[in-house]
C-alpha atoms as a PDB file:
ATOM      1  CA  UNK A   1      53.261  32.430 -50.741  1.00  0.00           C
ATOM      2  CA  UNK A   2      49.576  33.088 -49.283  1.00  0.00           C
ATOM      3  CA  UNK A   3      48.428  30.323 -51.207  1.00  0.00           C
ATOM      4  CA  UNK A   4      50.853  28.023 -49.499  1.00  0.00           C
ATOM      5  CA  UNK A   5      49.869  29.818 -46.398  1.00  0.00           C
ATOM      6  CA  UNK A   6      46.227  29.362 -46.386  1.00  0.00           C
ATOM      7  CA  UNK A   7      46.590  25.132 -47.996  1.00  0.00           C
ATOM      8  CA  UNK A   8      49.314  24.942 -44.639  1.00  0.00           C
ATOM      9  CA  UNK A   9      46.719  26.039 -42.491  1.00  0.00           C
ATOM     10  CA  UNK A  10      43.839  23.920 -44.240  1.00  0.00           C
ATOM     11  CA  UNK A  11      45.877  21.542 -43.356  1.00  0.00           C
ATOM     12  CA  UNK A  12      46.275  22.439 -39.509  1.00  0.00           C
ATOM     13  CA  UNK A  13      42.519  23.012 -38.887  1.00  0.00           C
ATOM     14  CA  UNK A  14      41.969  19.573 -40.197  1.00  0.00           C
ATOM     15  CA  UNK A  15      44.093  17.803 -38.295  1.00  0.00           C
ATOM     16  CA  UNK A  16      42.498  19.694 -35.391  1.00  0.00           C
ATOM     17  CA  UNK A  17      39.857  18.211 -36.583  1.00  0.00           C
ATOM     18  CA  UNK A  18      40.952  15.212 -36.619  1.00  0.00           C
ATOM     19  CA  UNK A  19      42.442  15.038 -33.334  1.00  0.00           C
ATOM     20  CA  UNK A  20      38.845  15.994 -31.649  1.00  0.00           C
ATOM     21  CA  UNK A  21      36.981  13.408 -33.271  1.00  0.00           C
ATOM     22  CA  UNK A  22      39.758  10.702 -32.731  1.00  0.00           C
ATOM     23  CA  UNK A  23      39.753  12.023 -28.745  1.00  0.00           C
ATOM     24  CA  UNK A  24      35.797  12.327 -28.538  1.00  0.00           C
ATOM     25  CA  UNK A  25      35.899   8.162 -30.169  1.00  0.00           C
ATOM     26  CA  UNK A  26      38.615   7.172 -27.795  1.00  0.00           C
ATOM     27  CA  UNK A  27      36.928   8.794 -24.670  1.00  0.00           C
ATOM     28  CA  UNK A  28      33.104   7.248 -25.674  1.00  0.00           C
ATOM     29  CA  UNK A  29      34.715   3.853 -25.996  1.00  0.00           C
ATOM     30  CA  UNK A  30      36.770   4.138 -22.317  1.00  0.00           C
ATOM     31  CA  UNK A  31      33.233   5.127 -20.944  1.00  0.00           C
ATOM     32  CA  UNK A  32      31.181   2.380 -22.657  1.00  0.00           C
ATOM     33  CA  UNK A  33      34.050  -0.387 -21.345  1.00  0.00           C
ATOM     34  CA  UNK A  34      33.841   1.528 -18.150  1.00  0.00           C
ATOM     35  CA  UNK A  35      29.709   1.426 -17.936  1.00  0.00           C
ATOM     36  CA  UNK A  36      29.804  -2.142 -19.105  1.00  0.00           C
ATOM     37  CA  UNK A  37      32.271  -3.374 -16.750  1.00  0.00           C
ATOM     38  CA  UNK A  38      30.331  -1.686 -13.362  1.00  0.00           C
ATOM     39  CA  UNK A  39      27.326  -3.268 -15.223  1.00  0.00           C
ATOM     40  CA  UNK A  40      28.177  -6.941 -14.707  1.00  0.00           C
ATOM     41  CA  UNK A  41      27.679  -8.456 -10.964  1.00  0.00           C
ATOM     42  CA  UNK A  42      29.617 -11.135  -9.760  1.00  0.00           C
ATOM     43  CA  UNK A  43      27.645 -12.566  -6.796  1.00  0.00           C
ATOM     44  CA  UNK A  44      28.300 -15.161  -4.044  1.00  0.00           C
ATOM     45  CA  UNK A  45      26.557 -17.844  -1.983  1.00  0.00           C
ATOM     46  CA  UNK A  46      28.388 -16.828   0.834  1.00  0.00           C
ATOM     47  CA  UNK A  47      28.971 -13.215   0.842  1.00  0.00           C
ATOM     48  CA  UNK A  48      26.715 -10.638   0.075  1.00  0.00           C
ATOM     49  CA  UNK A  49      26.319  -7.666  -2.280  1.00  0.00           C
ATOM     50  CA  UNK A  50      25.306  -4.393  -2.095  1.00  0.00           C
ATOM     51  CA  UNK A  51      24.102  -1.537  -4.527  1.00  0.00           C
ATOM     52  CA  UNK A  52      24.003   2.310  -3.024  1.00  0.00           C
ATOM     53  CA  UNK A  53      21.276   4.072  -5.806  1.00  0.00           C
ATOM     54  CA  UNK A  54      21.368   7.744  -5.501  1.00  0.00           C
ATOM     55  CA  UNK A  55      17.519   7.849  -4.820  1.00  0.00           C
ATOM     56  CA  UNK A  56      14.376   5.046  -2.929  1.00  0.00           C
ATOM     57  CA  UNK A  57      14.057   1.880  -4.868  1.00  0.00           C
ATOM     58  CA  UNK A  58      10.869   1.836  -6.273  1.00  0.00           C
ATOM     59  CA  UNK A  59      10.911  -1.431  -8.091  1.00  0.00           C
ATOM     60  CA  UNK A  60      12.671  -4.425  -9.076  1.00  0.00           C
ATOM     61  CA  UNK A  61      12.972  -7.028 -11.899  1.00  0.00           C
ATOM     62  CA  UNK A  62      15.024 -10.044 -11.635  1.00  0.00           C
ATOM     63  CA  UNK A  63      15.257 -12.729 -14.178  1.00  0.00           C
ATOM     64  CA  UNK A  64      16.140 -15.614 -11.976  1.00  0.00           C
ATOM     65  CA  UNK A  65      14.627 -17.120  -8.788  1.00  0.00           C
ATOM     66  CA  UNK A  66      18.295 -18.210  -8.330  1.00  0.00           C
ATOM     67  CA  UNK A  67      19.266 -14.964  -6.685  1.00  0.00           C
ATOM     68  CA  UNK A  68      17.740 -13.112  -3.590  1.00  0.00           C
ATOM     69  CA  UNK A  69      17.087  -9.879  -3.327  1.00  0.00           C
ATOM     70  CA  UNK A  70      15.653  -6.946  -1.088  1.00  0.00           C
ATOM     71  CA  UNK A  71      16.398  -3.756   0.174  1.00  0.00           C
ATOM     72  CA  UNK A  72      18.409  -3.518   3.350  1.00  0.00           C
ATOM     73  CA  UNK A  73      16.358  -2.789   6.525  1.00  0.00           C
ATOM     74  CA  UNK A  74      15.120   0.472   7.078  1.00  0.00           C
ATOM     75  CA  UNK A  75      16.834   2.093   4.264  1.00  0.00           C
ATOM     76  CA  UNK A  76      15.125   3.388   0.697  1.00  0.00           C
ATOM     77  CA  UNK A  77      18.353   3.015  -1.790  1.00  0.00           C
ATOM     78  CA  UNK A  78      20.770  -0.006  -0.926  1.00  0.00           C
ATOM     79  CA  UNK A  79      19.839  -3.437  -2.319  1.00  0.00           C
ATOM     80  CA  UNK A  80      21.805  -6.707  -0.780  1.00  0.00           C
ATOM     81  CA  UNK A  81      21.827  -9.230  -3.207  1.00  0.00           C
ATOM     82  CA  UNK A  82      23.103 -12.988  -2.957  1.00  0.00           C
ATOM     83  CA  UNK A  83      23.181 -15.920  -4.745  1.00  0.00           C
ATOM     84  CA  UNK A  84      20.762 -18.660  -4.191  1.00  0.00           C
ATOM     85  CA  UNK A  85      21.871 -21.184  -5.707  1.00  0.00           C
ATOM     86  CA  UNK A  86      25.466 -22.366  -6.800  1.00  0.00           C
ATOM     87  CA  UNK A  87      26.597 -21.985  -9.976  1.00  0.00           C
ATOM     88  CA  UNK A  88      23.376 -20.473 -11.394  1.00  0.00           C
ATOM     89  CA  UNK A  89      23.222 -18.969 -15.359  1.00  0.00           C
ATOM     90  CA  UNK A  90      23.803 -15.479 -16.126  1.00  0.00           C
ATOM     91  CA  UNK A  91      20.692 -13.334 -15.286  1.00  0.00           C
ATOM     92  CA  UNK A  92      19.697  -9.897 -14.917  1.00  0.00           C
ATOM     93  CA  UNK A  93      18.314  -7.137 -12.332  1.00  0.00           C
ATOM     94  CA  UNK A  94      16.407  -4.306 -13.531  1.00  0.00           C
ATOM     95  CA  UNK A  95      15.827  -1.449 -11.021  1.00  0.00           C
ATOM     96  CA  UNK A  96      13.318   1.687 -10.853  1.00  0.00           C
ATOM     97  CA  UNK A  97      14.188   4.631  -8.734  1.00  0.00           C
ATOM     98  CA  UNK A  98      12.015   7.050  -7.478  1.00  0.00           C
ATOM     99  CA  UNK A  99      13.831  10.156  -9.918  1.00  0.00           C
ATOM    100  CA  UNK A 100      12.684   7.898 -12.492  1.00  0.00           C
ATOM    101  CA  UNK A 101      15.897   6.051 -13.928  1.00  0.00           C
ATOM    102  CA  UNK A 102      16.198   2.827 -15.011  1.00  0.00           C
ATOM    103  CA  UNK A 103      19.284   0.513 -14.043  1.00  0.00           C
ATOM    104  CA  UNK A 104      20.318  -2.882 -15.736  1.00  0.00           C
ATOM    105  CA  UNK A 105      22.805  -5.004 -14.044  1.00  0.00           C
ATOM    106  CA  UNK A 106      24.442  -8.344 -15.454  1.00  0.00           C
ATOM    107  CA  UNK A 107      24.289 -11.076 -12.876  1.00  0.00           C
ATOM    108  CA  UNK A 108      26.902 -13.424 -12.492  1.00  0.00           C
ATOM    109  CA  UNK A 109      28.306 -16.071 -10.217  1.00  0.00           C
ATOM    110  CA  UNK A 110      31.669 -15.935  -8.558  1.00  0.00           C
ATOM    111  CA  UNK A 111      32.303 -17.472  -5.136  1.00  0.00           C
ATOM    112  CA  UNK A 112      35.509 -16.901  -4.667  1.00  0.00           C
ATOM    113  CA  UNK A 113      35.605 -13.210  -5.930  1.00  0.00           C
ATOM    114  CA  UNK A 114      32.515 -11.728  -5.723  1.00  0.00           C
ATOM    115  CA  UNK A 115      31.493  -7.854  -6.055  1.00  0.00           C
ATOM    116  CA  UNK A 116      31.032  -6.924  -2.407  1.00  0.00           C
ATOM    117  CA  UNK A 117      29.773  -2.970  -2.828  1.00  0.00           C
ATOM    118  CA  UNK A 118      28.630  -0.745  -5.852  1.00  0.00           C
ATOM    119  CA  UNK A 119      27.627   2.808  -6.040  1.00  0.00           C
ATOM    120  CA  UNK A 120      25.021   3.161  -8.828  1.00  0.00           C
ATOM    121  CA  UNK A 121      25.308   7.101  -8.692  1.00  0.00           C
ATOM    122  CA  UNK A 122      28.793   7.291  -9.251  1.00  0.00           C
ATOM    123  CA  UNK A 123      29.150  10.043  -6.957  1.00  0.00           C
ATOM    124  CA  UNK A 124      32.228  11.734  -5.140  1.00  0.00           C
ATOM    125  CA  UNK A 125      32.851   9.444  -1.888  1.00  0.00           C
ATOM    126  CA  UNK A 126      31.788  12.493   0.470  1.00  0.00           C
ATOM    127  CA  UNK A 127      28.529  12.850  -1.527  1.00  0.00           C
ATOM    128  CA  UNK A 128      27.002   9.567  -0.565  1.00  0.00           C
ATOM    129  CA  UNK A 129      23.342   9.456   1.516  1.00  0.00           C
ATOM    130  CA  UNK A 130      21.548   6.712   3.106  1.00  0.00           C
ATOM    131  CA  UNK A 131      18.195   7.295   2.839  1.00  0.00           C
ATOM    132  CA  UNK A 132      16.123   6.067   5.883  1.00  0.00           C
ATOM    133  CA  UNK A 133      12.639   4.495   6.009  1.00  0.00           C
ATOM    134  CA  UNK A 134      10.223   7.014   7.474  1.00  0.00           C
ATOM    135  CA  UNK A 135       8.095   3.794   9.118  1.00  0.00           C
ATOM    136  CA  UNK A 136      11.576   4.219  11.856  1.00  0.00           C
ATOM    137  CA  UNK A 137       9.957   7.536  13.012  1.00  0.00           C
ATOM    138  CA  UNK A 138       6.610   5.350  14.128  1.00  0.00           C
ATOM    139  CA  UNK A 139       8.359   2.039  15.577  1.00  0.00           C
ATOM    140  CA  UNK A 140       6.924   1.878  19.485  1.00  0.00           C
ATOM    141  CA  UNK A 141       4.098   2.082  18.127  1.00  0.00           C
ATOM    142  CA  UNK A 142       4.294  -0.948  15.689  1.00  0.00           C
ATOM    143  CA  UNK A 143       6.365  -2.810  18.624  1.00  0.00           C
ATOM    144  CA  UNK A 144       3.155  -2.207  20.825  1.00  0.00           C
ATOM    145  CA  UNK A 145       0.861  -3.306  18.351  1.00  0.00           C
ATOM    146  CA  UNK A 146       2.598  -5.906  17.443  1.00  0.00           C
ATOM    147  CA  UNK A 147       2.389  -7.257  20.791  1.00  0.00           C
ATOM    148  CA  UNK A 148      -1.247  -6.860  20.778  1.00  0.00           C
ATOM    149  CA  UNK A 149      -1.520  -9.095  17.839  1.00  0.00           C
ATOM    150  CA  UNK A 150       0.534 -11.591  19.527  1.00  0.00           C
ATOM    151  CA  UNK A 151      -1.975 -11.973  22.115  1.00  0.00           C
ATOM    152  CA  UNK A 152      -4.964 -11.514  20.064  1.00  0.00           C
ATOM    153  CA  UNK A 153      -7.836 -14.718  20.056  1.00  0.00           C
ATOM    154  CA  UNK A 154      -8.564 -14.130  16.345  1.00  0.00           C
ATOM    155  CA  UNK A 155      -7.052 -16.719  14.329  1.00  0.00           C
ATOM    156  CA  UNK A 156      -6.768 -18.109  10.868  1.00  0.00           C
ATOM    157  CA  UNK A 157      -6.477 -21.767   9.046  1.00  0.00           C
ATOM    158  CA  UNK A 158      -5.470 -23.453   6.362  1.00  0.00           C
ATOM    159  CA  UNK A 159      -2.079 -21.065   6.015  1.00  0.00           C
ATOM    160  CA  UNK A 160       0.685 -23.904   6.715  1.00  0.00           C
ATOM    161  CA  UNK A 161       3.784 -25.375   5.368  1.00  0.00           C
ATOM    162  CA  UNK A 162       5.542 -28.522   6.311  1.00  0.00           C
ATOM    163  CA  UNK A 163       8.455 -30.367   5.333  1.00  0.00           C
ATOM    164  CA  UNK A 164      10.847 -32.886   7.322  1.00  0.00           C
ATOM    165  CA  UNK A 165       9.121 -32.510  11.049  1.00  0.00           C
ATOM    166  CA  UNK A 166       9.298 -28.613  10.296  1.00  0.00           C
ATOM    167  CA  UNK A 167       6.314 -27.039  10.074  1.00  0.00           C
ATOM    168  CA  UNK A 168       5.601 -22.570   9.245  1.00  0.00           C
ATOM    169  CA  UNK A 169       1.775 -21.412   9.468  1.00  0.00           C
ATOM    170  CA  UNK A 170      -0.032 -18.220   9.865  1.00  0.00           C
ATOM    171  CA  UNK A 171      -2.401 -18.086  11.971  1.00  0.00           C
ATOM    172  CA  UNK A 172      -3.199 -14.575  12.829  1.00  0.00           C
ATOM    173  CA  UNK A 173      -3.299 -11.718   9.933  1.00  0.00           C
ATOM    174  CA  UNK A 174      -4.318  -8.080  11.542  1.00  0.00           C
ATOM    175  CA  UNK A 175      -4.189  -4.384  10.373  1.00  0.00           C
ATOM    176  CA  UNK A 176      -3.976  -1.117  11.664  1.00  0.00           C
ATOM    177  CA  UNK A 177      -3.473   1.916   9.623  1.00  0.00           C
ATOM    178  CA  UNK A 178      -0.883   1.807   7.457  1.00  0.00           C
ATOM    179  CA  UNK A 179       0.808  -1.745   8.980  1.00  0.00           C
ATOM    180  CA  UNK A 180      -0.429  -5.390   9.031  1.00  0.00           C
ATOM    181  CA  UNK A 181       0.909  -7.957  11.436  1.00  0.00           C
ATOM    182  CA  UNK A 182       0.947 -11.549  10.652  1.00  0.00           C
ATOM    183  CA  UNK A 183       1.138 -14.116  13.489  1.00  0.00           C
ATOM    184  CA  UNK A 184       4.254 -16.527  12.462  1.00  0.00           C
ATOM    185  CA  UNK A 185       4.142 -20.071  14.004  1.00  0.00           C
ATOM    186  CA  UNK A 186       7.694 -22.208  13.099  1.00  0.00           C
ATOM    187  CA  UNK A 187       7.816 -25.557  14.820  1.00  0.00           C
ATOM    188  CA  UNK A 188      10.441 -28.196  14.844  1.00  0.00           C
ATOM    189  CA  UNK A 189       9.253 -32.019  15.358  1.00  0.00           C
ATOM    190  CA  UNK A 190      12.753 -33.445  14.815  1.00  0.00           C
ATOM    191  CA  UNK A 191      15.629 -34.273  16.592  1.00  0.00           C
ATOM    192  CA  UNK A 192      18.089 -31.513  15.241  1.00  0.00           C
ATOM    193  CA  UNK A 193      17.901 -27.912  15.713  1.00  0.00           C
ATOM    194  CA  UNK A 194      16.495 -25.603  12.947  1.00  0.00           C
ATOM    195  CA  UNK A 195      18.826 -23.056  11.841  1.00  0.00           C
ATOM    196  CA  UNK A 196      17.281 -20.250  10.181  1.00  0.00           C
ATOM    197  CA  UNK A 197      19.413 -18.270   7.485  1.00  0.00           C
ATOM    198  CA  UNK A 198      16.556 -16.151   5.978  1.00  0.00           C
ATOM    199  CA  UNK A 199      12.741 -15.489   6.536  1.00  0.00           C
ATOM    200  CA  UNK A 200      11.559 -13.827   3.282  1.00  0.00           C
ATOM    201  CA  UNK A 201       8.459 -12.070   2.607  1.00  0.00           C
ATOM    202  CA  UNK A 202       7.737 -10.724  -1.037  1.00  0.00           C
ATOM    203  CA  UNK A 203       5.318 -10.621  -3.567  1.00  0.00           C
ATOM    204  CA  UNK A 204       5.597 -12.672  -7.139  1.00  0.00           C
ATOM    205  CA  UNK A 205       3.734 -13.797 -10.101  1.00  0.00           C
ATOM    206  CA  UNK A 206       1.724 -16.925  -9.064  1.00  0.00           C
ATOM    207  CA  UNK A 207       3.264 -18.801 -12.643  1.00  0.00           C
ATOM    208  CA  UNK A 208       6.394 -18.334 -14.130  1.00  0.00           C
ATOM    209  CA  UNK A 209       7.021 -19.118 -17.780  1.00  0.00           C
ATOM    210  CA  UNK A 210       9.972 -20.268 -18.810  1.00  0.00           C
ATOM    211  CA  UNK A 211      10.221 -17.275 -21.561  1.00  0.00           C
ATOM    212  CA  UNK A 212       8.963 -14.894 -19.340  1.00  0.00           C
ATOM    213  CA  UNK A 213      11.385 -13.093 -16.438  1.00  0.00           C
ATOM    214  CA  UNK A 214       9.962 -13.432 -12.815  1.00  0.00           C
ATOM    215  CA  UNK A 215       9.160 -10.257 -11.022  1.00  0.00           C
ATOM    216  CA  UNK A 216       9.600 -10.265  -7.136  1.00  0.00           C
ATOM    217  CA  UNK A 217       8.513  -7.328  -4.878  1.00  0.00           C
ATOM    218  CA  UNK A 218      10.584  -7.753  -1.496  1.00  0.00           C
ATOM    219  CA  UNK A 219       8.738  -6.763   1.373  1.00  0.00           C
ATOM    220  CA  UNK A 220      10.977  -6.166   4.985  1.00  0.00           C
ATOM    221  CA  UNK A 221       9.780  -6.107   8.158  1.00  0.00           C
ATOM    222  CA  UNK A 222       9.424  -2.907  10.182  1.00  0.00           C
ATOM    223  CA  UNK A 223       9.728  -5.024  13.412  1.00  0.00           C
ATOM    224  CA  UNK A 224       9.159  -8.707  14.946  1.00  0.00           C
ATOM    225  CA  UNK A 225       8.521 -10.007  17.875  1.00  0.00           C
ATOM    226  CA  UNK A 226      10.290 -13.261  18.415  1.00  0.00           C
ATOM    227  CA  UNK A 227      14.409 -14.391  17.604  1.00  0.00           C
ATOM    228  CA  UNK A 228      13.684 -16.848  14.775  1.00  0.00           C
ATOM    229  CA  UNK A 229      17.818 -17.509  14.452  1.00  0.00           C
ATOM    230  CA  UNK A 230      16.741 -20.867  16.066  1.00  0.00           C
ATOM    231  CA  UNK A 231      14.361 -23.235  16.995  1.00  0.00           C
ATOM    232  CA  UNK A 232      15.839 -26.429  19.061  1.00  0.00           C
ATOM    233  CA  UNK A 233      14.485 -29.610  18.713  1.00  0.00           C
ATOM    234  CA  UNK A 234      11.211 -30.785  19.552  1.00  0.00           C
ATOM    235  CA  UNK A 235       9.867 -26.618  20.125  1.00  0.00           C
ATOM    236  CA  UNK A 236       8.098 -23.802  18.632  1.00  0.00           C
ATOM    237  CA  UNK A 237       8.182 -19.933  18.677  1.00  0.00           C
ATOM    238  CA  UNK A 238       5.529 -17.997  17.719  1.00  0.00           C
ATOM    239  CA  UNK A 239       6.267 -14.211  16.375  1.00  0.00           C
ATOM    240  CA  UNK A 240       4.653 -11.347  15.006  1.00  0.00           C
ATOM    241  CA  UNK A 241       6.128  -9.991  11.951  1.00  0.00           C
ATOM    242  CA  UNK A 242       4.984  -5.918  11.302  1.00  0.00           C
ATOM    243  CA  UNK A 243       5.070  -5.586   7.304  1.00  0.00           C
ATOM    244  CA  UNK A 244       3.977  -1.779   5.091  1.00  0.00           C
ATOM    245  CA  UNK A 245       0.358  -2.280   4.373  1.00  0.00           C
ATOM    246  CA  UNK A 246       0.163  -3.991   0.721  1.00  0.00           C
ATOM    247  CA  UNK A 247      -2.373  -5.767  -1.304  1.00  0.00           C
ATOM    248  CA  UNK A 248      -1.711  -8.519  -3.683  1.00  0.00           C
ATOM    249  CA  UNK A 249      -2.408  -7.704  -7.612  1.00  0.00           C
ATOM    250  CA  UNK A 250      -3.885 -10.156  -9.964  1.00  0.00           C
ATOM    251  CA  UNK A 251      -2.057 -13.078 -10.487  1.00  0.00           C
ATOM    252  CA  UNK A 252       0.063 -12.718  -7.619  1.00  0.00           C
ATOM    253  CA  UNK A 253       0.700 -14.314  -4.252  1.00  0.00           C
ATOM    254  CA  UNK A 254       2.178 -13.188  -1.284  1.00  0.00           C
ATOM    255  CA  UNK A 255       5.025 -15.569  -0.522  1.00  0.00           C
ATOM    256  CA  UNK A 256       6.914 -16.637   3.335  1.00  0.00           C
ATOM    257  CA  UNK A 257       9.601 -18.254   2.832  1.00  0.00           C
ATOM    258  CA  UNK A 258      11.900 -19.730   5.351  1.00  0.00           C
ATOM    259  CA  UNK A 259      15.584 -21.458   4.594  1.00  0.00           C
ATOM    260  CA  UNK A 260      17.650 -23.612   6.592  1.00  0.00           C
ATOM    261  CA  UNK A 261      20.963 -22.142   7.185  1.00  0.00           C
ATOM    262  CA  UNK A 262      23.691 -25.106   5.767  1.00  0.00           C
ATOM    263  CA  UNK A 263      20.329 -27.612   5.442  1.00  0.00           C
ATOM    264  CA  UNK A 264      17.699 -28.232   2.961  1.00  0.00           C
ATOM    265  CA  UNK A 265      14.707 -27.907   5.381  1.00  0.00           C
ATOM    266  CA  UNK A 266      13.251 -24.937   2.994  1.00  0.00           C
ATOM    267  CA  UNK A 267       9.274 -23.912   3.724  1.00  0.00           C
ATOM    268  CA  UNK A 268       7.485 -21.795   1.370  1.00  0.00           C
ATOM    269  CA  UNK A 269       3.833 -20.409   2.371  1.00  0.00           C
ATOM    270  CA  UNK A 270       1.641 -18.558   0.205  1.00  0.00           C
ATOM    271  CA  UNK A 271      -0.727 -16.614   0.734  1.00  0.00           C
ATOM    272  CA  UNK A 272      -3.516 -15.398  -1.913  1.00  0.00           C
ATOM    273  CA  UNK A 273      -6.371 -12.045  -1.749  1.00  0.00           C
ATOM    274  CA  UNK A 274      -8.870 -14.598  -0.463  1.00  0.00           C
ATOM    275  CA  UNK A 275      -6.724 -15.142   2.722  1.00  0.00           C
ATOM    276  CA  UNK A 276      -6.685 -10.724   3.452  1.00  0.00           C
ATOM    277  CA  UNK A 277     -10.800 -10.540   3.330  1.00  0.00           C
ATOM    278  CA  UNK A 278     -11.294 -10.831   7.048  1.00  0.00           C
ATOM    279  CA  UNK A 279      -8.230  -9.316   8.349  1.00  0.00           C
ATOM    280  CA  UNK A 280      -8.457  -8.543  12.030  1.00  0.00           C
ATOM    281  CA  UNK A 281      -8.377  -5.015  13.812  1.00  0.00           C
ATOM    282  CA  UNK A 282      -6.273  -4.219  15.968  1.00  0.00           C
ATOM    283  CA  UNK A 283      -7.837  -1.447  17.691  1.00  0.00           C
ATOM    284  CA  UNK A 284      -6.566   1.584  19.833  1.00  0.00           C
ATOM    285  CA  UNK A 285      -4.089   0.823  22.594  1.00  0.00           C
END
C-alpha cells in the first residue's frame, strides 16, 4: 500500500513538473511572438510614426536612406519616422538610449495601414514621460542671437545648391557658446511656388557602400528665424537656423537638405570640417 502510495505520488510531482515546464515554454513563446510583432514597423509616406523610449536618444542607425528620421522638437525620447520613398525594401533602425539599451526595429512599408505610435518601454499608460530638451530653458537668448547673425556682414562662399530655378546656400556660419547659427538663403527663379515639406539637417558618412548600413545623426533646430513653408515665385527668404554646437567626424559631412512638398525640386548641401575653420563670433549682446 505505501509503495503504491509513494509510485502515485511520483507520479503527481512529475506531472507538476511537467505542467511548469509546458507553462514556462508556452509563456516564452507568447512573449517572443509578442516582442517580435512590436518589433516590426510598418511606415507610411503620408503619415508619420512615432516611438516613446523610456530614456534621451543617444544614437541612431538606420539601414536605408529610404526612411527619415529624427527626434521630435525639443524632446530627448520620441523619434518620428516616415517613409521616404514608396515602396522601399525592408530595413532596419537601431537605437541607443542614454540607460544604455539597445533597440532593433524591423522597417516596413504600409501606406494604407501604417503603425502610427509605439511605446518602446512598455510601461503602464499613467507612467509615460516626455523628456524635454534643456536648450528650451535658454531660447531668448538663441532667438536674440540668432537675429544678430541675421544681420551680421560676415559671409561665406562656395556653400550652394541648385536645381530647377531653385537655389539653397549658406552664407553665414557663426558660434556662440554652446549654439551655431547658419545663415539659410532659399530662392525660387521659377514661375511656381516652392512648397517646402522638410528642411533636414544631420550628419552622415560621406560614402555609403552598398554592404555597409548608413548611419545618420539628425540634428533639430533649437529656433529659426524665417517661415520657410513657402517661397512664391520669382523670391527669396533668408533665415537663421540655431543648431547644438557639433563637429563633423572623419569621413563625415554635414548635410541640408530641403524637399519639395508633392514636387521633385529636392536640394541637398553639404557641408565638410574645412567649411567650420573660420566660423564667425557672435559676440555679447
Amino acid at each position: 500500500m505505501k509503495n503504491n502510495r509513494k509510485l502515485f505520488d511520483m507520479k503527481k510531482i512529475k506531472l507538476i513538473i511537467f505542467i511548469c515546464v509546458f507553462l514556462t515554454t508556452v509563456s516564452g513563446y507568447t512573449q517572443y511572438n509578442l516582442k517580435s510583432e512590436y518589433n516590426n514597423i510598418q511606415l507610411s509616406y503620408s503619415k508619420t510614426t512615432s516611438i516613446l523610449f523610456p530614456y534621451a536618444v543617444k544614437s541612431l542607425d538606420i539601414g536605408s536612406r529610404d526612411v527619415l528620421v529624427q527626434k521630435a522638437k525639443g524632446v530627448e525620447n520620441i523619434l518620428l519616422l516616415k517613409a521616404g520613398k514608396q515602396n522601399f525594401l525592408q530595413t532596419n533602425l537601431t537605437v541607443v538610449t542614454s540607460d544604455g539599451k539597445l533597440y532593433s526595429f524591423i522597417l516596413n512599408f504600409d501606406d494604407l495601414c501604417p503603425t502610427l505610435s509605439i511605446d518602446a518601454g512598455l510601461r503602464n499608460t499613467d507612467d509615460k514621460q516626455l523628456l524635454f530638451s534643456m536648450e528650451n530653458e535658454n531660447q531668448k537668448e538663441i532667438k536674440d542671437y540668432a537675429m544678430l547673425a541675421l544681420s551680421k556682414k560676415n559671409k561665406v562662399s562656395g556653400l550652394n545648391s541648385r536645381r530647377s530655378e531653385i537655389v539653397m546656400k549658406v552664407d553665414g556660419i557663426f558660434i556662440h557658446q554652446d549654439v551655431m547659427y547658419f545663415r539659410v538663403f532659399l530662392g525660387n527663379d521659377s514661375k511656381i511656388n516652392y512648397d517646402v515639406d522638410q528642411l533636414r539637417f544631420f550628419i552622415r558618412d560621406q560614402r555609403k557602400s552598398k554592404r555597409t548600413a548608413s548611419q545618420e545623426i539628425e540634428i533639430m533646430p533649437l529656433f529659426n528665424t524665417g517661415d520657410f513653408s513657402r517661397i512664391s515665385d520669382n523670391s527669396k527668404i533668408t533665415a537663421v537656423f540655431a543648431l547644438p554646437k557639433f563637429t563633423i567626424p572623419e569621413k563625415k559631412k554635414f548635410t541640408m537638405q530641403v524637399f519639395e512638398k508633392n514636387g521633385g525640386r529636392h536640394l541637398e548641401l553639404n557641408i565638410k570640417n574645412r567649411n567650420l575653420v573660420n566660423l564667425g563670433i557672435l559676440g555679447n549682446l
